[in-house]
Protein backbone atom coordinates (compact mmCIF):
# COMPACT_ATOMS: atom_id res chain seq x y z
CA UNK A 1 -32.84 -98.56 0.23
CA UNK A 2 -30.95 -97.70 -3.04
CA UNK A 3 -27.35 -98.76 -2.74
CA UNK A 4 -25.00 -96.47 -5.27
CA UNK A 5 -21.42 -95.78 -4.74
CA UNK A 6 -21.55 -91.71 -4.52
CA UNK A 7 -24.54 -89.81 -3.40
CA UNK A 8 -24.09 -85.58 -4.72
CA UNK A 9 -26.45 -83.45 -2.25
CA UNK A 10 -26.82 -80.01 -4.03
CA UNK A 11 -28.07 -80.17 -7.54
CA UNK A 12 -26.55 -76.32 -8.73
CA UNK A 13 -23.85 -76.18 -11.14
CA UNK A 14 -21.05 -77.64 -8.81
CA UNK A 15 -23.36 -80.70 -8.25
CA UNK A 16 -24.03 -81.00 -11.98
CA UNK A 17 -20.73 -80.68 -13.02
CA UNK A 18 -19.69 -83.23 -10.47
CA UNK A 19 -22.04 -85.83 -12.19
CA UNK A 20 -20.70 -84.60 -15.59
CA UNK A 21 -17.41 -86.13 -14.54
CA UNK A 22 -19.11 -89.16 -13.03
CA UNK A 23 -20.67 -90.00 -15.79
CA UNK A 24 -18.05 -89.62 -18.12
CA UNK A 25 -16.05 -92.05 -15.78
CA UNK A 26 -19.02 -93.90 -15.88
CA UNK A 27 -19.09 -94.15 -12.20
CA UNK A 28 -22.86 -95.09 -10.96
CA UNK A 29 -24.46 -92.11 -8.58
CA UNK A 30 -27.27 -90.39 -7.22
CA UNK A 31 -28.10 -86.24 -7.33
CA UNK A 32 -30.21 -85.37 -4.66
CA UNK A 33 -31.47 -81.29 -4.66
CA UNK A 34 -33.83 -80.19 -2.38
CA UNK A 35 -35.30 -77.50 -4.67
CA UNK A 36 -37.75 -78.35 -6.99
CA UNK A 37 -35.33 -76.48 -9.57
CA UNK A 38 -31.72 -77.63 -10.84
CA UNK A 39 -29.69 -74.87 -10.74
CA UNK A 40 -29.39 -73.49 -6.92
CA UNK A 41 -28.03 -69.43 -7.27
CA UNK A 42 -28.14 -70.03 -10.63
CA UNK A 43 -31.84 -68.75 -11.72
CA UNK A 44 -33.40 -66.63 -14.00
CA UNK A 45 -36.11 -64.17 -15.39
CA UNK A 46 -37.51 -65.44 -18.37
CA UNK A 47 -37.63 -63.04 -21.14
CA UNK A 48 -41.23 -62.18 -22.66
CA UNK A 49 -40.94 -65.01 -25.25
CA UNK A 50 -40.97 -67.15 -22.81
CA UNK A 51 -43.53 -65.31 -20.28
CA UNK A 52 -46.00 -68.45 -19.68
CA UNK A 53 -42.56 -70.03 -17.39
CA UNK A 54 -42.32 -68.73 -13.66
CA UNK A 55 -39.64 -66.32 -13.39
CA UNK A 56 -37.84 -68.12 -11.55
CA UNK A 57 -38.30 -71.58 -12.62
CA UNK A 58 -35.93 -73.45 -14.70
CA UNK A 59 -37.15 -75.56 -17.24
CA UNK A 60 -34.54 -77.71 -18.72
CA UNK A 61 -35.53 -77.92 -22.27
CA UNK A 62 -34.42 -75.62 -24.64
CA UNK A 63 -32.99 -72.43 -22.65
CA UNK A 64 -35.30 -69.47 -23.97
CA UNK A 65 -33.00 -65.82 -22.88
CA UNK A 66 -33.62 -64.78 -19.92
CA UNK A 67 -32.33 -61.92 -17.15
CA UNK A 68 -29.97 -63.62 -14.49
CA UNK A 69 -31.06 -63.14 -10.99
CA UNK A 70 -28.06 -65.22 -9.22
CA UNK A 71 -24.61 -64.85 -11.03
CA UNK A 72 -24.31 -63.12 -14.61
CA UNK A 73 -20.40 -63.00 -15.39
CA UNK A 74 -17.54 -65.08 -16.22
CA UNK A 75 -13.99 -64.15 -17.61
CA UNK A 76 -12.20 -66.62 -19.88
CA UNK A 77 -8.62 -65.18 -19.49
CA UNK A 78 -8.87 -65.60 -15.30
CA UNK A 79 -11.12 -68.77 -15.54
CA UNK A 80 -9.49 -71.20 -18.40
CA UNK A 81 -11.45 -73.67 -17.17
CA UNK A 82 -14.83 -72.73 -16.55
CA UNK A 83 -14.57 -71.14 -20.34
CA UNK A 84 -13.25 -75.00 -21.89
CA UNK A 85 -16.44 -76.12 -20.53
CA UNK A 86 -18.84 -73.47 -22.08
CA UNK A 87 -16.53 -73.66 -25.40
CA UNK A 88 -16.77 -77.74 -25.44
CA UNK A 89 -20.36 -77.11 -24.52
CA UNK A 90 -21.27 -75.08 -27.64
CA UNK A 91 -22.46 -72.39 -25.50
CA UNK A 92 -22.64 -68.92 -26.87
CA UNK A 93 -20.82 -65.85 -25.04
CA UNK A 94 -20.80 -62.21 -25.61
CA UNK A 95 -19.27 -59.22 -23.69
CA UNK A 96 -21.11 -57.08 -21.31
CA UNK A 97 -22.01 -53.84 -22.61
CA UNK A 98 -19.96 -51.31 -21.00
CA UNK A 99 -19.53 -48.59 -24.16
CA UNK A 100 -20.63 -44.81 -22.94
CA UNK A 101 -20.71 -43.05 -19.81
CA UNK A 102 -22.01 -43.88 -16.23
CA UNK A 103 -24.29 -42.33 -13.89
CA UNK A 104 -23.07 -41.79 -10.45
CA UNK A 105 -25.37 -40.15 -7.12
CA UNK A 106 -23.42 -39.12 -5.12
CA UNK A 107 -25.77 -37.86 -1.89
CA UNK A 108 -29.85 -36.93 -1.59
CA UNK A 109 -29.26 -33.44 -2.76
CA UNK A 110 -27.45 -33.34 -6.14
CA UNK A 111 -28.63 -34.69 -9.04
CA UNK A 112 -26.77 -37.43 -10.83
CA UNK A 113 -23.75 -36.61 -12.68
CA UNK A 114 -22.80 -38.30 -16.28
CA UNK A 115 -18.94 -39.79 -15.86
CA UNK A 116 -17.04 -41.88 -18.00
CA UNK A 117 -17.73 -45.23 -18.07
CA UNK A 118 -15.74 -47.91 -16.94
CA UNK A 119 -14.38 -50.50 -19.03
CA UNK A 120 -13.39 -54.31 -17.76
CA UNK A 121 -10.01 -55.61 -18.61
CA UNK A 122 -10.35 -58.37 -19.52
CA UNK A 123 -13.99 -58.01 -20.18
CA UNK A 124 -16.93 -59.35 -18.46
CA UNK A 125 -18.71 -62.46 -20.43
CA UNK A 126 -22.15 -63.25 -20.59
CA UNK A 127 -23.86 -66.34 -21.92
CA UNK A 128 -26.74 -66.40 -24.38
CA UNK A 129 -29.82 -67.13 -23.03
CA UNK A 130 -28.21 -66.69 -19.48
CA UNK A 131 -26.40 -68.22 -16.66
CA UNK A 132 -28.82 -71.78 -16.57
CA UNK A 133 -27.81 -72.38 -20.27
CA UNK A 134 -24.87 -73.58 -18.55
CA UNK A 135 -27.27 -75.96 -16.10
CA UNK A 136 -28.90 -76.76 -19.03
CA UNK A 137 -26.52 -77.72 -20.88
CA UNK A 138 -25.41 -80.09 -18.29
CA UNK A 139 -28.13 -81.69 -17.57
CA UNK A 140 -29.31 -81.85 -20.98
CA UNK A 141 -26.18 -84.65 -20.64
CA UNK A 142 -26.92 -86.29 -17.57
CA UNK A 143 -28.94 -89.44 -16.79
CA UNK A 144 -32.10 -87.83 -15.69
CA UNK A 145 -33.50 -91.20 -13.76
CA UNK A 146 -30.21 -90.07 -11.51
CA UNK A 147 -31.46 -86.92 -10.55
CA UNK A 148 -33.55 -86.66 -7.85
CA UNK A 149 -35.40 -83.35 -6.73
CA UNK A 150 -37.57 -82.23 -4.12
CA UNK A 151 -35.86 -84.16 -1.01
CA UNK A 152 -34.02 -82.41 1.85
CA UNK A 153 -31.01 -84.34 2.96
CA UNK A 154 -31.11 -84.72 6.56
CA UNK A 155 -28.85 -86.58 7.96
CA UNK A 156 -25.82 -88.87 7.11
CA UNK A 157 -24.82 -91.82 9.14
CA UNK A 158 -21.41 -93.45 8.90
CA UNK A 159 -21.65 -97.02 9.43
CA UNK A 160 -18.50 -98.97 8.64
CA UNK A 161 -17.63 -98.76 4.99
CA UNK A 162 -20.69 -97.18 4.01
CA UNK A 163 -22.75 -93.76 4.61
CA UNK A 164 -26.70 -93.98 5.26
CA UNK A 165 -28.62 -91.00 3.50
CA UNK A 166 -31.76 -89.71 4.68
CA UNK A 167 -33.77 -87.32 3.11
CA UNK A 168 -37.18 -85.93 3.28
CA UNK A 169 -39.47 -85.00 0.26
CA UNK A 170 -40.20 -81.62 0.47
CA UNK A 171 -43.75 -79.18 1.35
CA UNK A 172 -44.15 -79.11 -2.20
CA UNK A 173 -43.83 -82.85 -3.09
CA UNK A 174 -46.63 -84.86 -3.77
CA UNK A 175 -45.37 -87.33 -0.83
CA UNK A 176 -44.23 -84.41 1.35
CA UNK A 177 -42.49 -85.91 4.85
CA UNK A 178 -41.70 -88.85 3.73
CA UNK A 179 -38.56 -90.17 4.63
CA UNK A 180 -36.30 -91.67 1.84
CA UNK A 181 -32.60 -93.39 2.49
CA UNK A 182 -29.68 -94.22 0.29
CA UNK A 183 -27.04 -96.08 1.36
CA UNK A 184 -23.02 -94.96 -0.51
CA UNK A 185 -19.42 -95.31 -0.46
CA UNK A 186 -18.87 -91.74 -0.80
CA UNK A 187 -20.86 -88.04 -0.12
CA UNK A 188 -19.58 -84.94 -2.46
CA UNK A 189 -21.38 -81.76 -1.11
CA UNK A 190 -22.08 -79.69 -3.46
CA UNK A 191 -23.86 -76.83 -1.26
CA UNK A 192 -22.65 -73.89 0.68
CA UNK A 193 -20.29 -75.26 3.78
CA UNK A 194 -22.44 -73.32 6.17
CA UNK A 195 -25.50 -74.99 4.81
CA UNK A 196 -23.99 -78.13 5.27
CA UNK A 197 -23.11 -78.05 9.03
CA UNK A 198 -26.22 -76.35 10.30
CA UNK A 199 -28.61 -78.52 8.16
CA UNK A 200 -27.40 -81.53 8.39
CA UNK A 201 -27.33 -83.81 11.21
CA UNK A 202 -23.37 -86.14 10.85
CA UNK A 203 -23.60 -89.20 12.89
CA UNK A 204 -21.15 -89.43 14.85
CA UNK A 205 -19.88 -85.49 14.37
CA UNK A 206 -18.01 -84.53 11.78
CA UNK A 207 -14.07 -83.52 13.70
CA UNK A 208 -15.02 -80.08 16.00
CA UNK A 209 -12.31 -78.17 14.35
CA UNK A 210 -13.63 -79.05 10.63
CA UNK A 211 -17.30 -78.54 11.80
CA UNK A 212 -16.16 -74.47 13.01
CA UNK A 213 -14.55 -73.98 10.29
CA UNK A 214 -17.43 -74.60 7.53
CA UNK A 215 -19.97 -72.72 9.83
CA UNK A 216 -17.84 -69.40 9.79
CA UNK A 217 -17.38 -69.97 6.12
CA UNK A 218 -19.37 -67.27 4.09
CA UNK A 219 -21.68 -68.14 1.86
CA UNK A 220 -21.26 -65.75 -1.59
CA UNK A 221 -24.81 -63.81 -2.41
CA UNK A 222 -26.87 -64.99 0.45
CA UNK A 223 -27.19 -61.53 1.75
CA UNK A 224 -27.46 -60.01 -1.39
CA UNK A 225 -30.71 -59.41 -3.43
CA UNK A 226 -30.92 -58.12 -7.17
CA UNK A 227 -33.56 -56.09 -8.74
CA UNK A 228 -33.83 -56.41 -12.56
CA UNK A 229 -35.93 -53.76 -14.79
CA UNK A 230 -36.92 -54.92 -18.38
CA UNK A 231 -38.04 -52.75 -21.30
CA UNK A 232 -38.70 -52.76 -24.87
CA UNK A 233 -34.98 -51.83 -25.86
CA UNK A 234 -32.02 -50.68 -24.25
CA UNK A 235 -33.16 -46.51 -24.63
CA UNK A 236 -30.19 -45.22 -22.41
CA UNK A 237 -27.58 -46.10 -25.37
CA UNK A 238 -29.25 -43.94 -27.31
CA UNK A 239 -28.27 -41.16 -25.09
CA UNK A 240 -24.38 -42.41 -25.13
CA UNK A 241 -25.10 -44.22 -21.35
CA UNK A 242 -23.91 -47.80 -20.60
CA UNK A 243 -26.70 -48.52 -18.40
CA UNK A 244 -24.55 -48.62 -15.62
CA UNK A 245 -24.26 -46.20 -12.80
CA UNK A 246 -22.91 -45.99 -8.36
CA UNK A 247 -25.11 -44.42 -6.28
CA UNK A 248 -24.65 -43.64 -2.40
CA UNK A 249 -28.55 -43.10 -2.15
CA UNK A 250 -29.64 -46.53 -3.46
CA UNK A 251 -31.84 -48.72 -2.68
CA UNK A 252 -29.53 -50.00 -5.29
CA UNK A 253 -25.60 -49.11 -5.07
CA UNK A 254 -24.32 -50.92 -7.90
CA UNK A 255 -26.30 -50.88 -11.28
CA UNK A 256 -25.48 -52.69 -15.00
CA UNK A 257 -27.07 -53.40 -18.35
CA UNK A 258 -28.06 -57.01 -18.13
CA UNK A 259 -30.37 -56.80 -22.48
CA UNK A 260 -30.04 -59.26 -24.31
CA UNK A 261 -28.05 -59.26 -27.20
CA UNK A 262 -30.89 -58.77 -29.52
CA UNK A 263 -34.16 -57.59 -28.39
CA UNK A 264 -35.45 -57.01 -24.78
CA UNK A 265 -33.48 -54.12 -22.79
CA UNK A 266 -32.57 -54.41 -19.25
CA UNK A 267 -30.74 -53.25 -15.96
CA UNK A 268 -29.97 -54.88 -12.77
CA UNK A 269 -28.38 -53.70 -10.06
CA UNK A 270 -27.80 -55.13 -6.00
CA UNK A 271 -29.46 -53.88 -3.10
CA UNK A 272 -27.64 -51.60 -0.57
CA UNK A 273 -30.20 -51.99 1.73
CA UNK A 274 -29.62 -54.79 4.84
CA UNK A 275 -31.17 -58.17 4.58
CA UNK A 276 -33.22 -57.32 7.86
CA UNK A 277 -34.49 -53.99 6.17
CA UNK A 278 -35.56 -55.41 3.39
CA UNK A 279 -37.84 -58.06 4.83
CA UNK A 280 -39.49 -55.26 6.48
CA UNK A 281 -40.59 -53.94 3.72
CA UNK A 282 -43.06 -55.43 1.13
CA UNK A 283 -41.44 -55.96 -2.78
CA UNK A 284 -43.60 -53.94 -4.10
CA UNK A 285 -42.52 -50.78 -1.85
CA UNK A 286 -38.98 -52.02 -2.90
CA UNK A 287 -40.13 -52.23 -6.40
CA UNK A 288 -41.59 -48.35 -5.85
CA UNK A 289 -38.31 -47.22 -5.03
CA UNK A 290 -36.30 -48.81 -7.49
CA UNK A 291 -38.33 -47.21 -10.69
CA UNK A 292 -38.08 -43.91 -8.75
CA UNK A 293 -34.24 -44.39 -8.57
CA UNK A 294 -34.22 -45.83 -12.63
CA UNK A 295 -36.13 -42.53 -13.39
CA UNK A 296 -33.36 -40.64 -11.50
CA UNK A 297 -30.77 -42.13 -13.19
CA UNK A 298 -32.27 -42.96 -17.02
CA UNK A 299 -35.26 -40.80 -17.30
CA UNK A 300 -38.91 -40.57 -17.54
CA UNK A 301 -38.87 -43.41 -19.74
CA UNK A 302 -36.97 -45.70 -17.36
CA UNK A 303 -40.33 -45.31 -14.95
CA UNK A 304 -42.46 -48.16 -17.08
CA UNK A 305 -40.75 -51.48 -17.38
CA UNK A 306 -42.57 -53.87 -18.94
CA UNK A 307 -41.45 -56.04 -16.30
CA UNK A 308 -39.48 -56.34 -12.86
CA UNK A 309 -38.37 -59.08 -10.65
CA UNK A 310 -36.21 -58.82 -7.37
CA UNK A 311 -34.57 -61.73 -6.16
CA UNK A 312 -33.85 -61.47 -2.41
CA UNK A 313 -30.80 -64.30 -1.70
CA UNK A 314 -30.94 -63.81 1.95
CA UNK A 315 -34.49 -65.31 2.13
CA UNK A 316 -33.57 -68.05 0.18
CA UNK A 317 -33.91 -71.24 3.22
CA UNK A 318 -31.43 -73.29 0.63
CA UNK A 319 -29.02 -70.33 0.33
CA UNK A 320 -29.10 -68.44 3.18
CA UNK A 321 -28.89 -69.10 7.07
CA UNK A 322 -29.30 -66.54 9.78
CA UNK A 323 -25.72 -66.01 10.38
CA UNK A 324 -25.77 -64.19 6.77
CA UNK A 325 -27.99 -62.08 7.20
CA UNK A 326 -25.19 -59.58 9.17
CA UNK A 327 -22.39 -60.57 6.75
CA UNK A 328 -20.70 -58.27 3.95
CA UNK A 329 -21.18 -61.01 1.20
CA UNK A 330 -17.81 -60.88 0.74
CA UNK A 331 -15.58 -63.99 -1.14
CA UNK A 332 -14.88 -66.51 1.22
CA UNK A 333 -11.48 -68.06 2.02
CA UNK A 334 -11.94 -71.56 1.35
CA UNK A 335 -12.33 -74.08 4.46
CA UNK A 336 -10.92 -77.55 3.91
CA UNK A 337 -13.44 -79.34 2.00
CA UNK A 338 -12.96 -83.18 3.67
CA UNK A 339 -12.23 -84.58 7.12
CA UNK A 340 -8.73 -85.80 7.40
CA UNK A 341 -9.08 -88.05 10.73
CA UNK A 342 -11.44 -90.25 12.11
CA UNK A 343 -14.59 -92.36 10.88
CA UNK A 344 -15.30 -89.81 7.94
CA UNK A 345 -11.86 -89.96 6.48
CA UNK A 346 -12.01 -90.67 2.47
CA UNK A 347 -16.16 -91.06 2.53
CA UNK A 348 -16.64 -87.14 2.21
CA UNK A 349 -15.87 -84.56 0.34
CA UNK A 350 -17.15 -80.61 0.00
CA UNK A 351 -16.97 -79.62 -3.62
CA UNK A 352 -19.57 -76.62 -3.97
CA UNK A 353 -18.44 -73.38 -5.44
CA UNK A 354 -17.22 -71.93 -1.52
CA UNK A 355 -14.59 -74.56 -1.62
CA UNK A 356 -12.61 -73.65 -4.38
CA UNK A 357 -8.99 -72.05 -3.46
CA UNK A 358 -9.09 -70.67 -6.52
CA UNK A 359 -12.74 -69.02 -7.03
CA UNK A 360 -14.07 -69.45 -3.97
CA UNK A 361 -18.36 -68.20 -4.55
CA UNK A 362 -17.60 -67.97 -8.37
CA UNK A 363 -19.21 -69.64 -11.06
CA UNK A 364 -15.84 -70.96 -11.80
CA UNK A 365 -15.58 -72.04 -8.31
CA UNK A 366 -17.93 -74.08 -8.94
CA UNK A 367 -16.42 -75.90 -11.87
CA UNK A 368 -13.14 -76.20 -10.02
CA UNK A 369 -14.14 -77.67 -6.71
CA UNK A 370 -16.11 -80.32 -9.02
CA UNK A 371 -13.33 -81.43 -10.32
CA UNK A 372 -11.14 -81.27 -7.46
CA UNK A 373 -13.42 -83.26 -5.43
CA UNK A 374 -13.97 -86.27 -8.16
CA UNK A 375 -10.22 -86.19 -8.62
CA UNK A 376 -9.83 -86.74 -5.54
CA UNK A 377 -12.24 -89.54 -4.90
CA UNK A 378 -10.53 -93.36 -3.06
CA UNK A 379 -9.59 -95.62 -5.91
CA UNK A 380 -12.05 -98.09 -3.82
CA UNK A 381 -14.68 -95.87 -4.27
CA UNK A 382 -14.15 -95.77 -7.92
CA UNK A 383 -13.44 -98.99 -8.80
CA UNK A 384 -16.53 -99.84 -7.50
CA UNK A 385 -18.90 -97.28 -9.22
CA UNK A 386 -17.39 -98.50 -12.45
């Protein structure tokens, strides 16, 4: 049994930011992520240069560009903090490409209108080579022999001063079902609340009111999906369109240029269409309709894309659970993210992105509950990691 002062379940962005801060405390600790991936609903599309990867595999070497299939978007003015990071970082930014008119459907029998394009204030911001060359960037600072992936969390038993992690290595591990257990001062969650409660067994129970209270919290894009369309070069500027456009026919309602700043064109856009409907239908039906609604919108040319992912969130078993499936995918309002009473008072702490006051579901959410949650760690706890 490995004995560390904090175990982090959840190895996306809130989880790797949380050992950023260990680290730099240097406060001893274990990630465990039960993807075989860092990043959680961060992922990608690599672009063609980098066509040999998985599209949605994160490698984290040198971050090639690629076409985000989780989050794309941050805004420095609202988010101070999250842009510090990417600024101390080194990371590169640029604004979203918003210059020209829009194309709007309105219903099945007229054809799409050109209107004037929208412009953010403040404007959208995009990293270089996408979303995970903040993940990377992280981890490319971390202790790797810290990180563990692969290995489901199961169940966390409080006895006396200390907390007894389980985990099981997952179908694709090379030991898959075995059972591994850590033994810490201190959990930080860094995973969806909902995920939390319903996938992980607390022994004894976490306080019923808490417990409620994380299951009816909504989990941001696990009932979304995103389709992304890639081509040689971003054609539709040429005809004075932004590459984005509203439709009330869909599949896809809401649709933006996601190229890259040099090169590769591309558009994404989010489903309209119901988890449950989707997962009746095969992705390359959903694919189908998608070109035929690109070809509505952009023209003939928009029909051929040298290459098209979808990402479906809601199908996603370490994103989504059933309960999402019917939601809006609206923001949540953040639960309280540790028990105040009882055995699990000051050993455990929620700090992924849903927990955030501030940004609840955001990327910056993310960063904020981090640092909340390491902030607020017992000074036992941290003498003792040190």
């Amino acid at each position: 049994m490995q004995d560390v002062p904090i175990v982090i379940v959840g190895g996306g962005l809130s989880g790797l930011y949380a050992a950023f801060l260990l680290e730099q405390k240097g406060i001893d600790y274990i990630l465990i992520e039960a993807r075989d991936r860092l990043g959680g609903r961060i992922a990608i599309a690599k672009s063609s240069a980098d066509m040999n990867a998985s599209s949605q595999s994160v490698d984290h070497e040198k971050s090639n560009d690629g076409f985000d299939l989780g989050p794309s978007w941050f805004w420095p003015e609202y988010q101070p903090q999250l842009s510090s990071l990417i600024e101390a970082l080194g990371l590169p930014r640029f604004a979203q490409f918003e210059a020209g008119d829009m194309m709007v459907e309105r219903g099945a029998s007229e054809l799409p209108i050109r209107a004037p394009g929208y412009q953010s204030s403040p404007p959208s911001m995009r990293l270089v080579g996408a979303m995970t060359a903040l993940t990377d960037a992280l981890y490319a600072r971390l202790d790797a022999k810290r990180i563990v992936k692969g290995q489901i969390v199961r169940r966390l038993t409080k006895t006396g001063q200390h907390i007894k992690i389980d985990s099981e290595c997952g179908s694709e591990h090379i030991k898959a079902g075995q059972l591994i257990t850590y033994q810490a001062q201190h959990v930080l969650l860094a995973l969806p609340p909902r995920l939390a409660i319903s996938n992980i067994v607390f022994e004894p129970a976490l306080p019923h009111d808490l417990a409620m209270e994380w299951q009816e919290t909504v989990t941001w894009m696990a009932p979304h999906a995103k389709y992304v369309a890639v081509y040689d070069s971003p054609f539709w500027r040429d005809n004075g369109l932004s590459g984005a456009a509203r439709s009330a026919i869909g599949p896809l309602t809401e649709i933006h240029d996601a190229s890259l700043v040099e090169g590769e064109g591309a558009v994404f856009g989010f489903f309209g269409v119901p988890a449950q409907v989707r997962q009746s239908v095969s992705e390359m039906e959903l694919k189908a309709h998608c070109r035929a609604q690109m070809v509505r919108l952009f023209g003939v040319q928009a029909g051929t894309p040298k290459a098209e992912y979808i990402k479906d969130w809601a199908q996603d078993p370490f994103t989504a659970m059933p309960a999402d499936a019917s939601g809006a995918g609206q923001h949540a309002v953040a639960p309280a993210s540790k028990p105040t009473t009882g055995v699990w008072q000051d050993s455990l702490t929620g700090c992924g992105s849903e927990w955030s006051a501030q940004f609840p579901g955001y990327v910056a959410g993310a960063i904020d509950a981090a640092n909340r949650a390491v902030q607020s760690l017992p000074d036992a706890v941290l003498q003792s990691g040190s």
